[in-house]
Protein backbone atom coordinates (compact mmCIF):
# COMPACT_ATOMS: atom_id res chain seq x y z
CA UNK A 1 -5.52 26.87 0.14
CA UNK A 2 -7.79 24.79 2.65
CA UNK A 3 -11.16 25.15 2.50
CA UNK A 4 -12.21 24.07 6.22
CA UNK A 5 -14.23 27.59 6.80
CA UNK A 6 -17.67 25.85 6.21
CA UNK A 7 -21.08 26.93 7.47
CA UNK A 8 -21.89 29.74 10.02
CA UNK A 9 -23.07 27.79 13.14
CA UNK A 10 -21.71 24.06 12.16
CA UNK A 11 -21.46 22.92 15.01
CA UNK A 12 -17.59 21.78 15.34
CA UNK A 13 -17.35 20.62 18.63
CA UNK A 14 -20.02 17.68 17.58
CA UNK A 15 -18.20 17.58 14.21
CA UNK A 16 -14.71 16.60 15.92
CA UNK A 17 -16.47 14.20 18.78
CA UNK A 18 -18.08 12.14 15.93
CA UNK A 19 -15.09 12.10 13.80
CA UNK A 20 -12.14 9.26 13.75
CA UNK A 21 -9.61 9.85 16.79
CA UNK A 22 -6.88 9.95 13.26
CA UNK A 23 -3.57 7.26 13.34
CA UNK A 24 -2.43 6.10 16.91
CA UNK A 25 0.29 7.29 17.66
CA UNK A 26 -0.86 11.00 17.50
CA UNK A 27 2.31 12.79 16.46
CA UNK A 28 2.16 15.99 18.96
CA UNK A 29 4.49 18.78 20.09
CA UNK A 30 3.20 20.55 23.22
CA UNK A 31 1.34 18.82 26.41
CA UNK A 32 -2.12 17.40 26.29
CA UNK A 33 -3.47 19.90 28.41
CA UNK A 34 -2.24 22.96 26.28
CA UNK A 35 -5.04 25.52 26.35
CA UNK A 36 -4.53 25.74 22.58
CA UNK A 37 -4.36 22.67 19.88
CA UNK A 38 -3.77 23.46 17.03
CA UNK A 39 -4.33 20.50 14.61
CA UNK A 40 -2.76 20.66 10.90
CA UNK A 41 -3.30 18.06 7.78
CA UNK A 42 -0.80 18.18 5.23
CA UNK A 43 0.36 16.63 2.39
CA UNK A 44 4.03 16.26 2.26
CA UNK A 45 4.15 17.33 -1.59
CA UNK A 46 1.78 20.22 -1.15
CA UNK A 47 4.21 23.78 -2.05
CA UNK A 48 1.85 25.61 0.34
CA UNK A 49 2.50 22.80 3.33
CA UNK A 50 5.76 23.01 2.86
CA UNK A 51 5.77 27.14 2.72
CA UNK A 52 3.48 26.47 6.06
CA UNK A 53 5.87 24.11 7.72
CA UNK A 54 8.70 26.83 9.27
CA UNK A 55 5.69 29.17 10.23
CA UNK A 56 4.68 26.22 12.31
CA UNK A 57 7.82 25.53 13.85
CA UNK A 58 7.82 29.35 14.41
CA UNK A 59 4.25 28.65 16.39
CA UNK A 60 5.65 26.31 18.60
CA UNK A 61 9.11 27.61 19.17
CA UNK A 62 7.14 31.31 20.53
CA UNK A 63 4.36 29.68 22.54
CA UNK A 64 6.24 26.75 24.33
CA UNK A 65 4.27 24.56 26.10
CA UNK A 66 0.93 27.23 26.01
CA UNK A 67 0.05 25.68 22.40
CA UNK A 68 -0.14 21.52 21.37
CA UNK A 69 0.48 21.20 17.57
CA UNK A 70 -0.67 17.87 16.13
CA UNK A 71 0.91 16.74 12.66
CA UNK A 72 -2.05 14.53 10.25
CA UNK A 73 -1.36 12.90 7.16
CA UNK A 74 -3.57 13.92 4.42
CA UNK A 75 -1.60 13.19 0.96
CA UNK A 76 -3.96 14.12 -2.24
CA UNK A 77 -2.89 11.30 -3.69
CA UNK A 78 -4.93 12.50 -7.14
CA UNK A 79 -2.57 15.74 -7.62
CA UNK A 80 0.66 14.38 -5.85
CA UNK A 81 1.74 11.35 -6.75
CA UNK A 82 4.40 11.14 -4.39
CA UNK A 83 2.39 12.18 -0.97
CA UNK A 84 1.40 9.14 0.07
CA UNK A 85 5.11 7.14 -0.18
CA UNK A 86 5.87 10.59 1.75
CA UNK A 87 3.58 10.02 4.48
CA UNK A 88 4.52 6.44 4.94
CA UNK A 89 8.33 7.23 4.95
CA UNK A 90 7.61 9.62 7.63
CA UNK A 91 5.51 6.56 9.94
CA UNK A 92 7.98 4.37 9.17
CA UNK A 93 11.12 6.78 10.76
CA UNK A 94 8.11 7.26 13.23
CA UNK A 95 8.55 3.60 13.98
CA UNK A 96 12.10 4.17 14.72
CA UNK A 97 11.65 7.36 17.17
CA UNK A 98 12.25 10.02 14.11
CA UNK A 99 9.16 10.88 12.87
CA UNK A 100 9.93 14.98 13.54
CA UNK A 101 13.00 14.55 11.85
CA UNK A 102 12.22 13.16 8.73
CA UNK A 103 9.20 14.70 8.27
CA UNK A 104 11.50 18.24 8.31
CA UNK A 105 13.93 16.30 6.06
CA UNK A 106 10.89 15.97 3.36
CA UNK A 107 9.58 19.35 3.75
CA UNK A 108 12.87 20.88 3.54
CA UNK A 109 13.53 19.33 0.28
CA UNK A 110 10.33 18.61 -1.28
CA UNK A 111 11.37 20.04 -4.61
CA UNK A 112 14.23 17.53 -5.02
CA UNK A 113 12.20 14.41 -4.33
CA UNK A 114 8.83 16.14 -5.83
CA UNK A 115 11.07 16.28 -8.80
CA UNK A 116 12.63 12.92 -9.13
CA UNK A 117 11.32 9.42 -10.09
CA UNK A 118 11.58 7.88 -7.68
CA UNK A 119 10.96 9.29 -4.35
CA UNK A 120 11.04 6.11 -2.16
CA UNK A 121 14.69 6.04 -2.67
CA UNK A 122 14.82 9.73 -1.75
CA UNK A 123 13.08 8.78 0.98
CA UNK A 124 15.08 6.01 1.67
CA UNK A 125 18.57 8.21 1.70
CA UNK A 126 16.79 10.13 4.06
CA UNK A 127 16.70 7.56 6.39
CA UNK A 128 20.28 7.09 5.76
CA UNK A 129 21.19 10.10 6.76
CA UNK A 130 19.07 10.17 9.83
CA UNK A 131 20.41 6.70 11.23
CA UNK A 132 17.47 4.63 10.39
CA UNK A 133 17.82 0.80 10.32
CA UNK A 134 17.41 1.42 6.67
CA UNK A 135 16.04 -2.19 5.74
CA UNK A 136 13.78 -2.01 8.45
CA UNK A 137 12.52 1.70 7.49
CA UNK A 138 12.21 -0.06 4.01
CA UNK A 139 9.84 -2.84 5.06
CA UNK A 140 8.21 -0.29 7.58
CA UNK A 141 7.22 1.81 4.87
CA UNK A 142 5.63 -0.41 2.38
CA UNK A 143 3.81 -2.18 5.60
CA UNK A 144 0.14 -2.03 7.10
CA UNK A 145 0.85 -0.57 10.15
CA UNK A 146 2.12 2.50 8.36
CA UNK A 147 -0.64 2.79 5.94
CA UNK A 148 -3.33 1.69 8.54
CA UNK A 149 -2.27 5.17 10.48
CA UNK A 150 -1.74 7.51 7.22
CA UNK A 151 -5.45 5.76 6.07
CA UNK A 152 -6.86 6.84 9.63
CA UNK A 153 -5.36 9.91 9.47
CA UNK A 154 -7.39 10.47 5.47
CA UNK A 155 -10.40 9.38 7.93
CA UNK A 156 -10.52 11.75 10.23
CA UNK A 157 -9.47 15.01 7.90
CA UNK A 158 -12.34 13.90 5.70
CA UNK A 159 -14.54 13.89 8.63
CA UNK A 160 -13.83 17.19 10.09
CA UNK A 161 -14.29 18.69 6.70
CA UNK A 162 -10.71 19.10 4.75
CA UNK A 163 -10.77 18.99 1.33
CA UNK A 164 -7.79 20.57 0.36
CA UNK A 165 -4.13 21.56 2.09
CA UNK A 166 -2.93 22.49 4.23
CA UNK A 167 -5.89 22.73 6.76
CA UNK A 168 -5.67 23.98 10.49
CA UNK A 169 -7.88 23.47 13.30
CA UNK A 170 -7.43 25.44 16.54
CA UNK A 171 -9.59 23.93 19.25
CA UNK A 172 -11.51 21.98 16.71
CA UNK A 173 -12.64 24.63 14.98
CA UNK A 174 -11.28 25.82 11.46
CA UNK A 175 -8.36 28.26 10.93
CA UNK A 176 -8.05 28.18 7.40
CA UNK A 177 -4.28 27.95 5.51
CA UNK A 178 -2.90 30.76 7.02
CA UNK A 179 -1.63 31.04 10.77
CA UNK A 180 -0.39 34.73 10.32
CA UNK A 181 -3.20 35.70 11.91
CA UNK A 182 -2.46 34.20 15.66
């Protein structure tokens, strides 16, 4: 469970203005100018994330274009050793235009690839299946551009405070790991 309820009074709004603007680009469902934001870090292997991840589809499919959910990468590399070859293989179908796509191909089957020994080629099948250029996706996913933005992403969750996943912000300001109660 995320533990992003900190201090009476912290002061998010200077919290989230100080912190890292997280991997460019931001990968966002809903229009800029939604009066709600609702900003979640996850870690692809985390059971919990991936319990969170239809709930949050839910959230966007009953809301529309009232509510902005941004996806951030925050694999716990220490507990899942798989999480951060997850996050990359979803930047690198990101590079390709199908970063929603795979990264509801990984959560949908995290325990296969949680399971296996290799999850790269998991990953890589994935692409497969989605129509990647798959030696491209390959290269992508080992390369610095992808792990510059998961890395940025890492920044900014540790700045605004999450420790653990997954973690939810609505208008910068912590939700917890639970969005039952919108």
């Amino acid at each position: 469970n995320a533990n992003t309820s900190g201090r009476p009074g912290k002061n998010w709004a200077e919290i989230f203005s100080k912190a890292s603007p997280g991997g460019s680009p931001t990968w966002a469902k809903g229009p800029a100018t939604a009066l709600v934001t609702v900003e979640e870090f996850a870690d692809f292997q985390c059971p919990t994330c991936a319990q969170m991840h239809p709930k949050v589809k839910e959230l966007r499919a009953a809301f529309g274009d009232r509510v902005r959910i941004v996806f951030r990468q925050f694999p716990l590399t220490q507990t899942h050793p798989f999480a951060y070859d997850a996050a990359c293989a979803s930047e690198a179908a990101g590079l390709q235009g199908k970063f929603w796509e795979m990264q509801n191909m990984i959560f949908s089957n995290q325990q296969s690839w949680a399971a296996s020994t290799d999850g790269r080629k998991m990953f890589t099948e994935y692409a497969k299946t989605l129509g990647l250029n798959v030696e491209k996706f390959s290269d992508d996913m080992i390369g610095l551009q992808v792990k510059n933005k998961v890395d940025a992403d890492l920044q900014r969750g540790r700045a605004v405070g999450v420790s653990s996943t997954p973690a939810f912000y609505i208008n910068n300001k912590p939700l917890g790991s639970s969005l039952d109660s919108l």
